[in-house]
N, C-alpha and C. Protein backbone atom coordinates (compact mmCIF):
# COMPACT_ATOMS: atom_id res chain seq x y z
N UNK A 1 4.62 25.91 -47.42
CA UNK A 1 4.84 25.28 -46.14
C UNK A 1 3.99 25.94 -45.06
N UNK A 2 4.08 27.43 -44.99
CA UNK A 2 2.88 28.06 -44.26
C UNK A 2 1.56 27.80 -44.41
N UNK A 3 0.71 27.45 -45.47
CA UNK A 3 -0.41 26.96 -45.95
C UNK A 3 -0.65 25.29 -45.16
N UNK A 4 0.28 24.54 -45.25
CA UNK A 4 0.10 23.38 -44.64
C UNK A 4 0.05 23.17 -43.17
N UNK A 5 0.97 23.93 -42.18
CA UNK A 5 0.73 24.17 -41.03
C UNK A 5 0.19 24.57 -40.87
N UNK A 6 -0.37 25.47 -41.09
CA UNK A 6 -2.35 26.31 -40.97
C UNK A 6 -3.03 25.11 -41.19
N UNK A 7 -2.89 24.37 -42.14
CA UNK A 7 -3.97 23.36 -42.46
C UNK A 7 -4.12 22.50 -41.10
N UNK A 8 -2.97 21.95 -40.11
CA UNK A 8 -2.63 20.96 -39.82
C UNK A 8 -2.86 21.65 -38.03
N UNK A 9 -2.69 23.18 -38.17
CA UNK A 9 -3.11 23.66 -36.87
C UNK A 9 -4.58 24.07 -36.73
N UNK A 10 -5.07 23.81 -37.72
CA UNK A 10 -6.58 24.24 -37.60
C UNK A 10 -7.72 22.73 -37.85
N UNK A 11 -6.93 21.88 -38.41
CA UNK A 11 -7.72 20.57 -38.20
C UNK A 11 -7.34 19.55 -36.42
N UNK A 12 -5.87 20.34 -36.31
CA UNK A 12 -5.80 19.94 -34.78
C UNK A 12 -6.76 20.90 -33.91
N UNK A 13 -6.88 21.81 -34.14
CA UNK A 13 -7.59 22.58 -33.28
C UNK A 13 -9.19 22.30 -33.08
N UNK A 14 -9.80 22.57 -34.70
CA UNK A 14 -11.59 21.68 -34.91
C UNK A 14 -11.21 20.24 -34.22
N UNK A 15 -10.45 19.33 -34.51
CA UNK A 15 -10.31 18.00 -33.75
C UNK A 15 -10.84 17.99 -32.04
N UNK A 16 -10.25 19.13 -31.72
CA UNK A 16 -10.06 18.80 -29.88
C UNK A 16 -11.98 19.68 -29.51
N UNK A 17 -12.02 20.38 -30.87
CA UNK A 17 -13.44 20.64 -29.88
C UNK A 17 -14.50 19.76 -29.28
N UNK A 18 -14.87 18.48 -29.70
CA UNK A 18 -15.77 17.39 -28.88
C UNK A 18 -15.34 17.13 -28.02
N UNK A 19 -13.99 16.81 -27.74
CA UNK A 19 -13.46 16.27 -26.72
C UNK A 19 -13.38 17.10 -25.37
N UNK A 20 -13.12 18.34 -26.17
CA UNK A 20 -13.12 19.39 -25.07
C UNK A 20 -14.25 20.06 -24.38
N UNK A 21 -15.79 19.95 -25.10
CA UNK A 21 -16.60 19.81 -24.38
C UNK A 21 -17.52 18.84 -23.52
N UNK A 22 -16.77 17.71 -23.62
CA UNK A 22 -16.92 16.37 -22.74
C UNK A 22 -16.51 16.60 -21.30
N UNK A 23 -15.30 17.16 -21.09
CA UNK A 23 -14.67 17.92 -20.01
C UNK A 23 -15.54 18.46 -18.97
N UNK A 24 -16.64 19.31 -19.17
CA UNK A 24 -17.93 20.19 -17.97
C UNK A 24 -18.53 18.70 -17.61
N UNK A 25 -19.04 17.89 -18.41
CA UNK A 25 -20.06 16.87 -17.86
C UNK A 25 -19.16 15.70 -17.52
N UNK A 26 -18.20 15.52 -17.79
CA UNK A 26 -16.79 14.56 -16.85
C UNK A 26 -16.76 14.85 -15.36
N UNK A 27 -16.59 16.22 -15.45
CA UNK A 27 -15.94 17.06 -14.07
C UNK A 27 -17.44 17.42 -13.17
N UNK A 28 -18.18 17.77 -13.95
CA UNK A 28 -19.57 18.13 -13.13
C UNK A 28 -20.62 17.26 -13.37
N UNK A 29 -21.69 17.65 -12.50
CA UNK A 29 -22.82 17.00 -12.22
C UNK A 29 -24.37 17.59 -12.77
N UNK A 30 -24.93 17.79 -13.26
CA UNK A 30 -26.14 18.45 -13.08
C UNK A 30 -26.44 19.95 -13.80
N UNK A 31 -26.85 20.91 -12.86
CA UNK A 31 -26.87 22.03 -12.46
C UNK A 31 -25.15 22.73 -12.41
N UNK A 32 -24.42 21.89 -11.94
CA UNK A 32 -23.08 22.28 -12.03
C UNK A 32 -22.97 22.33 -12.91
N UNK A 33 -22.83 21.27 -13.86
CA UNK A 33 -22.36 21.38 -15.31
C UNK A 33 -23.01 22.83 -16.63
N UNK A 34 -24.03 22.41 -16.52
CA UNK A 34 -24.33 23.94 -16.93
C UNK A 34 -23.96 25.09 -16.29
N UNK A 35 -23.49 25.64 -15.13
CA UNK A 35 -23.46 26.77 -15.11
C UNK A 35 -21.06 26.61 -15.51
N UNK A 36 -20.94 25.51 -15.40
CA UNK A 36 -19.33 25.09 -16.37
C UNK A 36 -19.70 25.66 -17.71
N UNK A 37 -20.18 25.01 -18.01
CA UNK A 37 -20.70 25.39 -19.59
C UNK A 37 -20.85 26.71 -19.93
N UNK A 38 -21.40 27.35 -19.13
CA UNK A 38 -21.74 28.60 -19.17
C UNK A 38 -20.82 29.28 -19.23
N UNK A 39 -20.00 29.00 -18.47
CA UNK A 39 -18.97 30.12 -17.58
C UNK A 39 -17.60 29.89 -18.91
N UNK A 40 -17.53 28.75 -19.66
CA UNK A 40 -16.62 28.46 -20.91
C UNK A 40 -17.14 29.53 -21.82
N UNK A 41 -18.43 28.95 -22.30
CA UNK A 41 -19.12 30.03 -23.32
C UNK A 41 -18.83 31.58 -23.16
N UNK A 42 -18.64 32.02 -21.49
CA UNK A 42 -18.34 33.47 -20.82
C UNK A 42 -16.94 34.12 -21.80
N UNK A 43 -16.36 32.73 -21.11
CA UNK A 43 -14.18 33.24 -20.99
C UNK A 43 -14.58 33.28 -22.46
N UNK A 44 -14.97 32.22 -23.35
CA UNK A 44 -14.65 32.34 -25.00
C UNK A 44 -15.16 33.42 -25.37
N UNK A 45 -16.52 33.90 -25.15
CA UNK A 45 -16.70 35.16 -25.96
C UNK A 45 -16.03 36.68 -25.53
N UNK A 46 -15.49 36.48 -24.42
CA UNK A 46 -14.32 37.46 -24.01
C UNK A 46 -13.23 37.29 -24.53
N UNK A 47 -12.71 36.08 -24.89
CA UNK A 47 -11.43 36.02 -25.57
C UNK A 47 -11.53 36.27 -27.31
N UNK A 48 -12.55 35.84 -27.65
CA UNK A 48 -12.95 36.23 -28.72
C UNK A 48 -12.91 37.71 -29.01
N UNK A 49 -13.28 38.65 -27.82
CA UNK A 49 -13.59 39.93 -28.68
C UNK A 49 -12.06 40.55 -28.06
N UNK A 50 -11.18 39.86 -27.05
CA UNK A 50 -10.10 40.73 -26.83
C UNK A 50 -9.05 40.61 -27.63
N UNK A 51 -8.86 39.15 -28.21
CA UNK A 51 -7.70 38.67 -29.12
C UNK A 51 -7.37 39.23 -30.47
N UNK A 52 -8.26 39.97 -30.92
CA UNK A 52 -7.92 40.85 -32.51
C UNK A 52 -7.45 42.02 -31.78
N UNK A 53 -7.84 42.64 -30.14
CA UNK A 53 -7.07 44.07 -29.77
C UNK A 53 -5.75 43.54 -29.67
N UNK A 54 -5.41 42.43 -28.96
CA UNK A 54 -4.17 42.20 -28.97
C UNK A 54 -2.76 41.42 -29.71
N UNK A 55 -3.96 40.71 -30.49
CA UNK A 55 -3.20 40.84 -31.96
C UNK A 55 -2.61 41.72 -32.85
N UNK A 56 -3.66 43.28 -32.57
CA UNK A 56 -3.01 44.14 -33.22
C UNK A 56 -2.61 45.32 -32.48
N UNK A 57 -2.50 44.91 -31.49
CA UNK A 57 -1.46 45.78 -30.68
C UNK A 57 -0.08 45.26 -30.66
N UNK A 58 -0.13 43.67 -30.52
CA UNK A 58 1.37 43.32 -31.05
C UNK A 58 2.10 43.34 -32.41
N UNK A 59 0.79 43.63 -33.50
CA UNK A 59 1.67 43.56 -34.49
C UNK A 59 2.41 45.15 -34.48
N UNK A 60 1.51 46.16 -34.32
CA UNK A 60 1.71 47.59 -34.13
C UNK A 60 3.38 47.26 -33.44
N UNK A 61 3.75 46.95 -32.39
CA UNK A 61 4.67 46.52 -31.61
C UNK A 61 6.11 46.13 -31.96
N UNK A 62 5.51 44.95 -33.05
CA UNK A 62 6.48 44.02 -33.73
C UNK A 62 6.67 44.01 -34.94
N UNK A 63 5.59 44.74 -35.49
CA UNK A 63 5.77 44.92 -37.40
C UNK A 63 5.41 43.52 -37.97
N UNK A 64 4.91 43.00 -37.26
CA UNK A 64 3.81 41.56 -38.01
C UNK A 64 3.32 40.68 -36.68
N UNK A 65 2.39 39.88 -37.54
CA UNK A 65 1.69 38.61 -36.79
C UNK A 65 2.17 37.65 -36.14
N UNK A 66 3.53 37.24 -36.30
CA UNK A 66 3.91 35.84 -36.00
C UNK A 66 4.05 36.33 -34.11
N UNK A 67 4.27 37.50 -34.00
CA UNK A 67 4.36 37.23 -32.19
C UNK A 67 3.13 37.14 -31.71
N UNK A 68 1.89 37.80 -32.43
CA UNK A 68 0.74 37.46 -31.52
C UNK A 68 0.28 35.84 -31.82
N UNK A 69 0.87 35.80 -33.15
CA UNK A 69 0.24 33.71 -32.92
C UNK A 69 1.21 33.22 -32.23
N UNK A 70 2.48 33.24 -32.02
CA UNK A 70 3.31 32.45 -31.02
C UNK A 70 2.61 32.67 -29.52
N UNK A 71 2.22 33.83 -28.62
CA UNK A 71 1.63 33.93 -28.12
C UNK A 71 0.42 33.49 -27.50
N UNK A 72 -0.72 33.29 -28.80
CA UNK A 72 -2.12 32.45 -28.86
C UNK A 72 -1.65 30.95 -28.68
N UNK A 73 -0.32 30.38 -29.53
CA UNK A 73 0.01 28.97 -29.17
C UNK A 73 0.16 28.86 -28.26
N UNK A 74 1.55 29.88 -27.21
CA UNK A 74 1.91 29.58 -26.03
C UNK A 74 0.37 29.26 -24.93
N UNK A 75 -0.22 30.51 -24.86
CA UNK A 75 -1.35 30.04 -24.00
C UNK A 75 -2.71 28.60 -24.59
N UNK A 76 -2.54 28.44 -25.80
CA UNK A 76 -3.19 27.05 -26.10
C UNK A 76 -2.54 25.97 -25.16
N UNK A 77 -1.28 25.81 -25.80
CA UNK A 77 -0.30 24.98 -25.08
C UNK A 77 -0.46 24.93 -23.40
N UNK A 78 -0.37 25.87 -22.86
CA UNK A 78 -1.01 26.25 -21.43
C UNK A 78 -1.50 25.50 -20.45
N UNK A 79 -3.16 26.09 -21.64
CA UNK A 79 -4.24 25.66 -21.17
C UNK A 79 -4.76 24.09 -21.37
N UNK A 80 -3.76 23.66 -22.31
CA UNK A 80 -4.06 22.00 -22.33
C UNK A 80 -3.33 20.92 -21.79
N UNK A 81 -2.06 22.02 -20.76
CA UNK A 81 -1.35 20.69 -20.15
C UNK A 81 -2.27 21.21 -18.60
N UNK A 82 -2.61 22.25 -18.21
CA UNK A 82 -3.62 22.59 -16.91
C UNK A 82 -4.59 21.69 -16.89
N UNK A 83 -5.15 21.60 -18.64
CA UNK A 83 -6.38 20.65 -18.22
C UNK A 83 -5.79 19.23 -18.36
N UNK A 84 -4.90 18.68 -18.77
CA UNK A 84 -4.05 17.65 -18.59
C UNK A 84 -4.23 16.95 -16.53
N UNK A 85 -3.88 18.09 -16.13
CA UNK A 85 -3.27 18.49 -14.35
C UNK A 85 -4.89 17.56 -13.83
N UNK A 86 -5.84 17.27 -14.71
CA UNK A 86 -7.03 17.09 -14.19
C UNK A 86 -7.91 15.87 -14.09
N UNK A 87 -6.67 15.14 -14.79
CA UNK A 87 -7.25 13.23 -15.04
C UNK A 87 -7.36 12.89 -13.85
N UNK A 88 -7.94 11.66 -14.17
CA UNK A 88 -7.81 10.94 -12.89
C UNK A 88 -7.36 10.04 -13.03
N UNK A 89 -6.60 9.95 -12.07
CA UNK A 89 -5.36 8.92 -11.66
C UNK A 89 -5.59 7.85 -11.53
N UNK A 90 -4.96 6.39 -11.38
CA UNK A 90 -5.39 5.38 -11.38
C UNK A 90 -5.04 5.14 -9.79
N UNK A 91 -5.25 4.80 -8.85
CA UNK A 91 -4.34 4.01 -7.51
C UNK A 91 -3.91 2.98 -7.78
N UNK A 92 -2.63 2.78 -7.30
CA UNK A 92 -2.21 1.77 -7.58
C UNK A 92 -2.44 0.80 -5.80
N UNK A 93 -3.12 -0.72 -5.58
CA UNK A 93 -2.67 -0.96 -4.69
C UNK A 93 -1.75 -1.79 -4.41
């Protein structure tokens, strides 16, 4: 059952990456948009190299993994109803 939710959280996850870089050139223009782009590429390779310290500082903590992935979900979860916060609305007249 653990094997299948891995399966099913990691094909949801590869899923949202096109979509999610559609987002900089939605929201920006130009010159803007690349330095969006940029500044994503920034936060990811920072989160990239901080998330195994704090993965294993929580397991050290907790005596296993499942709190630092509940954790990584919670802020997934987060960060996709924030970017949710960012549609655009329809007016109604």
């Amino acid at each position: 059952m653990a094997f299948i939710s891995l399966i099913i959280a990691v094909s949801g996850t590869m899923g949202c990456i096109p979509v999610y870089w559609q987002l900089p050139n939605a929201v920006l223009a130009g010159s803007a948009a690349a330095i969006g782009v940029a500044f994503i590429n920034s936060v990811a390779n920072l989160a990239g190299f901080g998330a195994p310290f704090m993965l294993g500082a929580l397991k050290d903590a907790s005596g296993n993994f499942q709190s630092g992935l509940w954790i990584i979900a919670a802020l997934e979860l987060a960060v996709g109803i924030w970017i949710l916060s960012f549609r655009k609305r329809k007016q109604i007249d």
